[in-house]
Each structure stands twice: as C-alpha cells, then as structure tokens.
N, C-alpha and C. Protein backbone atom coordinates (compact mmCIF):
# COMPACT_ATOMS: atom_id res chain seq x y z
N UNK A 1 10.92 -0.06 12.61
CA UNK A 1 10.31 -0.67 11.45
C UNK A 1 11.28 -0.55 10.28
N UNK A 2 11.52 -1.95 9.70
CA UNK A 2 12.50 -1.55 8.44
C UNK A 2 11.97 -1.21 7.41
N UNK A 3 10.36 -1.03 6.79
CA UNK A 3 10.00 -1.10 5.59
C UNK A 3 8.73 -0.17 5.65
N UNK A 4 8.77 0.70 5.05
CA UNK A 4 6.86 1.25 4.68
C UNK A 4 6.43 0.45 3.39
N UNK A 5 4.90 0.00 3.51
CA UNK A 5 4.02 -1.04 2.96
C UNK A 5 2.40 -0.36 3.87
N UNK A 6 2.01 -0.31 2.45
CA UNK A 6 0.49 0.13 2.67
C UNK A 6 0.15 -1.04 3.63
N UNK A 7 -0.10 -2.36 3.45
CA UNK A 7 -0.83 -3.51 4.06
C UNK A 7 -0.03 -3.82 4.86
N UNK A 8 1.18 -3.84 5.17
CA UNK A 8 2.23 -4.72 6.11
C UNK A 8 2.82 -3.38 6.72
N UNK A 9 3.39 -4.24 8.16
CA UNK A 9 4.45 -3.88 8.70
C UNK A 9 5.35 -4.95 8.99
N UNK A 10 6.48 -4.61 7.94
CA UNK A 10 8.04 -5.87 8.63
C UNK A 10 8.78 -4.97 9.47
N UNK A 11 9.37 -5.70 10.19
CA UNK A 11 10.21 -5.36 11.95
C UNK A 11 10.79 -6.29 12.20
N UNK A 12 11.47 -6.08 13.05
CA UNK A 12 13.00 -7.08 13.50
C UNK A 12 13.17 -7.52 14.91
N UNK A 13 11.63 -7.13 15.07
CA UNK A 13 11.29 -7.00 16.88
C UNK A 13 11.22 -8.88 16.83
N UNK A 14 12.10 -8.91 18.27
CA UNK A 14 11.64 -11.13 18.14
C UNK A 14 10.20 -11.35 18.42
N UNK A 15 10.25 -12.63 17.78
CA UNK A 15 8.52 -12.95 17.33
C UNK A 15 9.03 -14.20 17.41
N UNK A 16 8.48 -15.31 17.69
CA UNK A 16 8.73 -16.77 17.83
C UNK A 16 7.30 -17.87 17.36
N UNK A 17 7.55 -19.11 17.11
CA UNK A 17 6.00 -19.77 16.83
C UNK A 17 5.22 -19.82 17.65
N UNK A 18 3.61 -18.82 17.64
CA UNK A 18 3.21 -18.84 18.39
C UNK A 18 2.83 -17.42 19.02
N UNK A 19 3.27 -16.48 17.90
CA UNK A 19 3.17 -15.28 18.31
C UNK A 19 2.01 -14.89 17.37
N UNK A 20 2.10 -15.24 16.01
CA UNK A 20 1.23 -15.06 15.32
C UNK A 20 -0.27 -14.60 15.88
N UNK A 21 -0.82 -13.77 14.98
CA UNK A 21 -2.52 -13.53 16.02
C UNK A 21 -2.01 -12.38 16.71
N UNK A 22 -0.42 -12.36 17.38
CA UNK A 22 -0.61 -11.20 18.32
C UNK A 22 -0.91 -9.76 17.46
N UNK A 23 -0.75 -8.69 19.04
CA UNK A 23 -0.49 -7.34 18.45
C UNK A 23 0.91 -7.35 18.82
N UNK A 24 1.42 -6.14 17.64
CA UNK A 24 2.80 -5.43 17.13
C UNK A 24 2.29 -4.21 17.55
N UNK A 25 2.68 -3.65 18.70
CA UNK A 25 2.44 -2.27 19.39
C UNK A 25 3.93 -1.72 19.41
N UNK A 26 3.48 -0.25 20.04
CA UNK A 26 4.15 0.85 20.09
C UNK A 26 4.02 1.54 21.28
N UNK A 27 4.79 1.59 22.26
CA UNK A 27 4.86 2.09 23.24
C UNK A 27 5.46 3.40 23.04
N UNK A 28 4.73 4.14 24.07
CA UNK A 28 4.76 5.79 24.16
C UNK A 28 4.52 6.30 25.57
N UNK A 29 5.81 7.60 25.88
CA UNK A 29 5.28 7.96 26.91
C UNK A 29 5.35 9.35 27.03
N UNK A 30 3.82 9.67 27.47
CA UNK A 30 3.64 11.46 27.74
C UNK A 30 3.02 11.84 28.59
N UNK A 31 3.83 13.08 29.13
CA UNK A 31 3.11 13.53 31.02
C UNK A 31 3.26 12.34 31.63
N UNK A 32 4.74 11.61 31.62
CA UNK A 32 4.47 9.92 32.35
C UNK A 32 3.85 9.40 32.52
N UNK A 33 2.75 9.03 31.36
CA UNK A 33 2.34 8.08 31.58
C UNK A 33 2.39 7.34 30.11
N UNK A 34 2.21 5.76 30.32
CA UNK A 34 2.57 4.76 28.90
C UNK A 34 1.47 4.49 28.49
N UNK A 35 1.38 4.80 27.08
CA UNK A 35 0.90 4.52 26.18
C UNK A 35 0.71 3.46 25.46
N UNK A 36 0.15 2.08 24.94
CA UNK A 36 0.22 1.08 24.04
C UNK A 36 -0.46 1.38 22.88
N UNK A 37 0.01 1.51 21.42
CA UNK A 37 -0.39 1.49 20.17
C UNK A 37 -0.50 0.58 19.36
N UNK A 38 -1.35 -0.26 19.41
CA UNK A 38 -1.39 -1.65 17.94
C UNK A 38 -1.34 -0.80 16.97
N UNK A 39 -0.23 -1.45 15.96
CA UNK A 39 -0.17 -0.90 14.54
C UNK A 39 -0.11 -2.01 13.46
N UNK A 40 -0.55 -3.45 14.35
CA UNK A 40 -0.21 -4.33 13.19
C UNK A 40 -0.44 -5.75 14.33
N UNK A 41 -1.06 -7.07 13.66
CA UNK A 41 -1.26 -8.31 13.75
C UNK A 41 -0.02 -9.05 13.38
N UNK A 42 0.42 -9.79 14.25
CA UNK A 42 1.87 -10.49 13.75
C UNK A 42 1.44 -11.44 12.89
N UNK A 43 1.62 -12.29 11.41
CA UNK A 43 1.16 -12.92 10.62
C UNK A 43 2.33 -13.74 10.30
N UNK A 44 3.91 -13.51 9.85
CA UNK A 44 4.55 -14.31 9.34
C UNK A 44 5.58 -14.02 10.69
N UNK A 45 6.36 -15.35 10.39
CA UNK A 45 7.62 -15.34 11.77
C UNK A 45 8.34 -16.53 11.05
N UNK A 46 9.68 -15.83 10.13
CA UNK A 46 10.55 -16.61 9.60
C UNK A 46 12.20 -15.95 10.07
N UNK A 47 13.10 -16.89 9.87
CA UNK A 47 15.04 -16.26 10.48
C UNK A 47 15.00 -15.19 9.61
N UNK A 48 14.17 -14.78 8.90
CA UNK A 48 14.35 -13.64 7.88
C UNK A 48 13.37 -12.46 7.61
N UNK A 49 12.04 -12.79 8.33
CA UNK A 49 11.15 -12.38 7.63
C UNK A 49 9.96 -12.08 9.25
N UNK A 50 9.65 -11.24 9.76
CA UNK A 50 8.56 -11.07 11.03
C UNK A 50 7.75 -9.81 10.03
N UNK A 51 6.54 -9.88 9.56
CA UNK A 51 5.59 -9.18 9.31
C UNK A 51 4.19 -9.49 9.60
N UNK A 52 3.47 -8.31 10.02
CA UNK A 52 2.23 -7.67 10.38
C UNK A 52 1.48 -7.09 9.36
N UNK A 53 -0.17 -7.84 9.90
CA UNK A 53 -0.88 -6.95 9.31
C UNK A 53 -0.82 -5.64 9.61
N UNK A 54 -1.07 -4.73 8.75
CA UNK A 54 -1.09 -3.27 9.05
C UNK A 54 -2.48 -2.92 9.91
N UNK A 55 -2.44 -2.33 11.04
CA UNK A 55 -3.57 -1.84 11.89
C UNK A 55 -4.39 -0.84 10.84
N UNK A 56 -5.26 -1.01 9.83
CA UNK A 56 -6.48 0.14 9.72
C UNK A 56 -7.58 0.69 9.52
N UNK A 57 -8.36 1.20 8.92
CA UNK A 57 -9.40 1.39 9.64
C UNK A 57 -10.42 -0.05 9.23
N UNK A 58 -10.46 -0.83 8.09
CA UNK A 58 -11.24 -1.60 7.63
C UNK A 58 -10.97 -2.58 8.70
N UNK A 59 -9.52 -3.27 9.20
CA UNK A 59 -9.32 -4.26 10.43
C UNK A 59 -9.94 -3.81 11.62
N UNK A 60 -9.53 -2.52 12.00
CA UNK A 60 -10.22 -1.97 13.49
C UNK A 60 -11.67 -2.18 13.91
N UNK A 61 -12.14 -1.62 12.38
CA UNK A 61 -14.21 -2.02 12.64
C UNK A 61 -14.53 -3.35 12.18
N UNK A 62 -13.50 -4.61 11.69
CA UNK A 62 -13.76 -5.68 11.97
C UNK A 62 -13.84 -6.36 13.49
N UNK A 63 -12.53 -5.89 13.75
CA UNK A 63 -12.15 -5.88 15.17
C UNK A 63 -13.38 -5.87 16.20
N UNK A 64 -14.06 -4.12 16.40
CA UNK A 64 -14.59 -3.28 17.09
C UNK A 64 -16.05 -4.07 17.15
N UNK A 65 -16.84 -4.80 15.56
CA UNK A 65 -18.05 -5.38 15.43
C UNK A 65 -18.17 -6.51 15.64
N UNK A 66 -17.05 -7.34 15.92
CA UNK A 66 -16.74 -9.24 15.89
C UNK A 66 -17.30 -9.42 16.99
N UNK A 67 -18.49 -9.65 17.44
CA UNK A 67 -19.24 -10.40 18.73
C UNK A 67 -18.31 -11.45 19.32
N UNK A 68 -17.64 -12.01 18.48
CA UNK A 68 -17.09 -13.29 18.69
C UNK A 68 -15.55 -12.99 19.51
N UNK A 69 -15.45 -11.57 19.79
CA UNK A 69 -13.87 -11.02 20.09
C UNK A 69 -13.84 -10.47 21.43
C-alpha cells in the first residue's frame, strides 16, 4: 500500500476496467494455511491512480444486512 487514508486505500496492485466493485484483499499465511483479508472495494482504476474503499466497520454491517447481497 503506498498511502495511509482514513476512507481509502491507494495501491499499485493491477486493476483494469472492470474491476471496480471488486475486493482489494490480503493474503496471509499461518500454521499453512491461507488466509484472505478484504481491506477495501476497488472504486477508481486510472495509469495513475487504483484506489479502494477502505473495509470498515460502517461498510461491513452494510455489507453483512444487504438482503440484496
């Protein structure tokens, strides 16, 4: 991650049109086994610019209550 931002995460990870909507995870591994961490919604995807919503708690219990998800 190149930047700390309360609301965002920018990263340099490739993102292309069409990625948007995704998750920006974090892979981890302990006692071998892998881990996936969302920490962020991909939102912008420019030659300059890939930032995420920030994963927290107000998104998660949108997330967690959306019937529609």
């Amino acid at each position: 991650m190149a930047d700390v931002d309360p609301h965002y995460v920018y990263h340099g990870i490739y993102a292309s049109d069409g990625n948007s909507g995704g998750p920006v995870y974090l892979e981890t591994e302990y006692n071998g086994k892998v881990y996936y961490s969302v920490i962020g919604i991909q939102n912008i995807i420019t030659p300059n610019l890939n930032r995420a919503i920030r994963m927290d708690t107000e998104l998660l219990n949108f997330y967690k209550n959306n019937p529609n998800i």
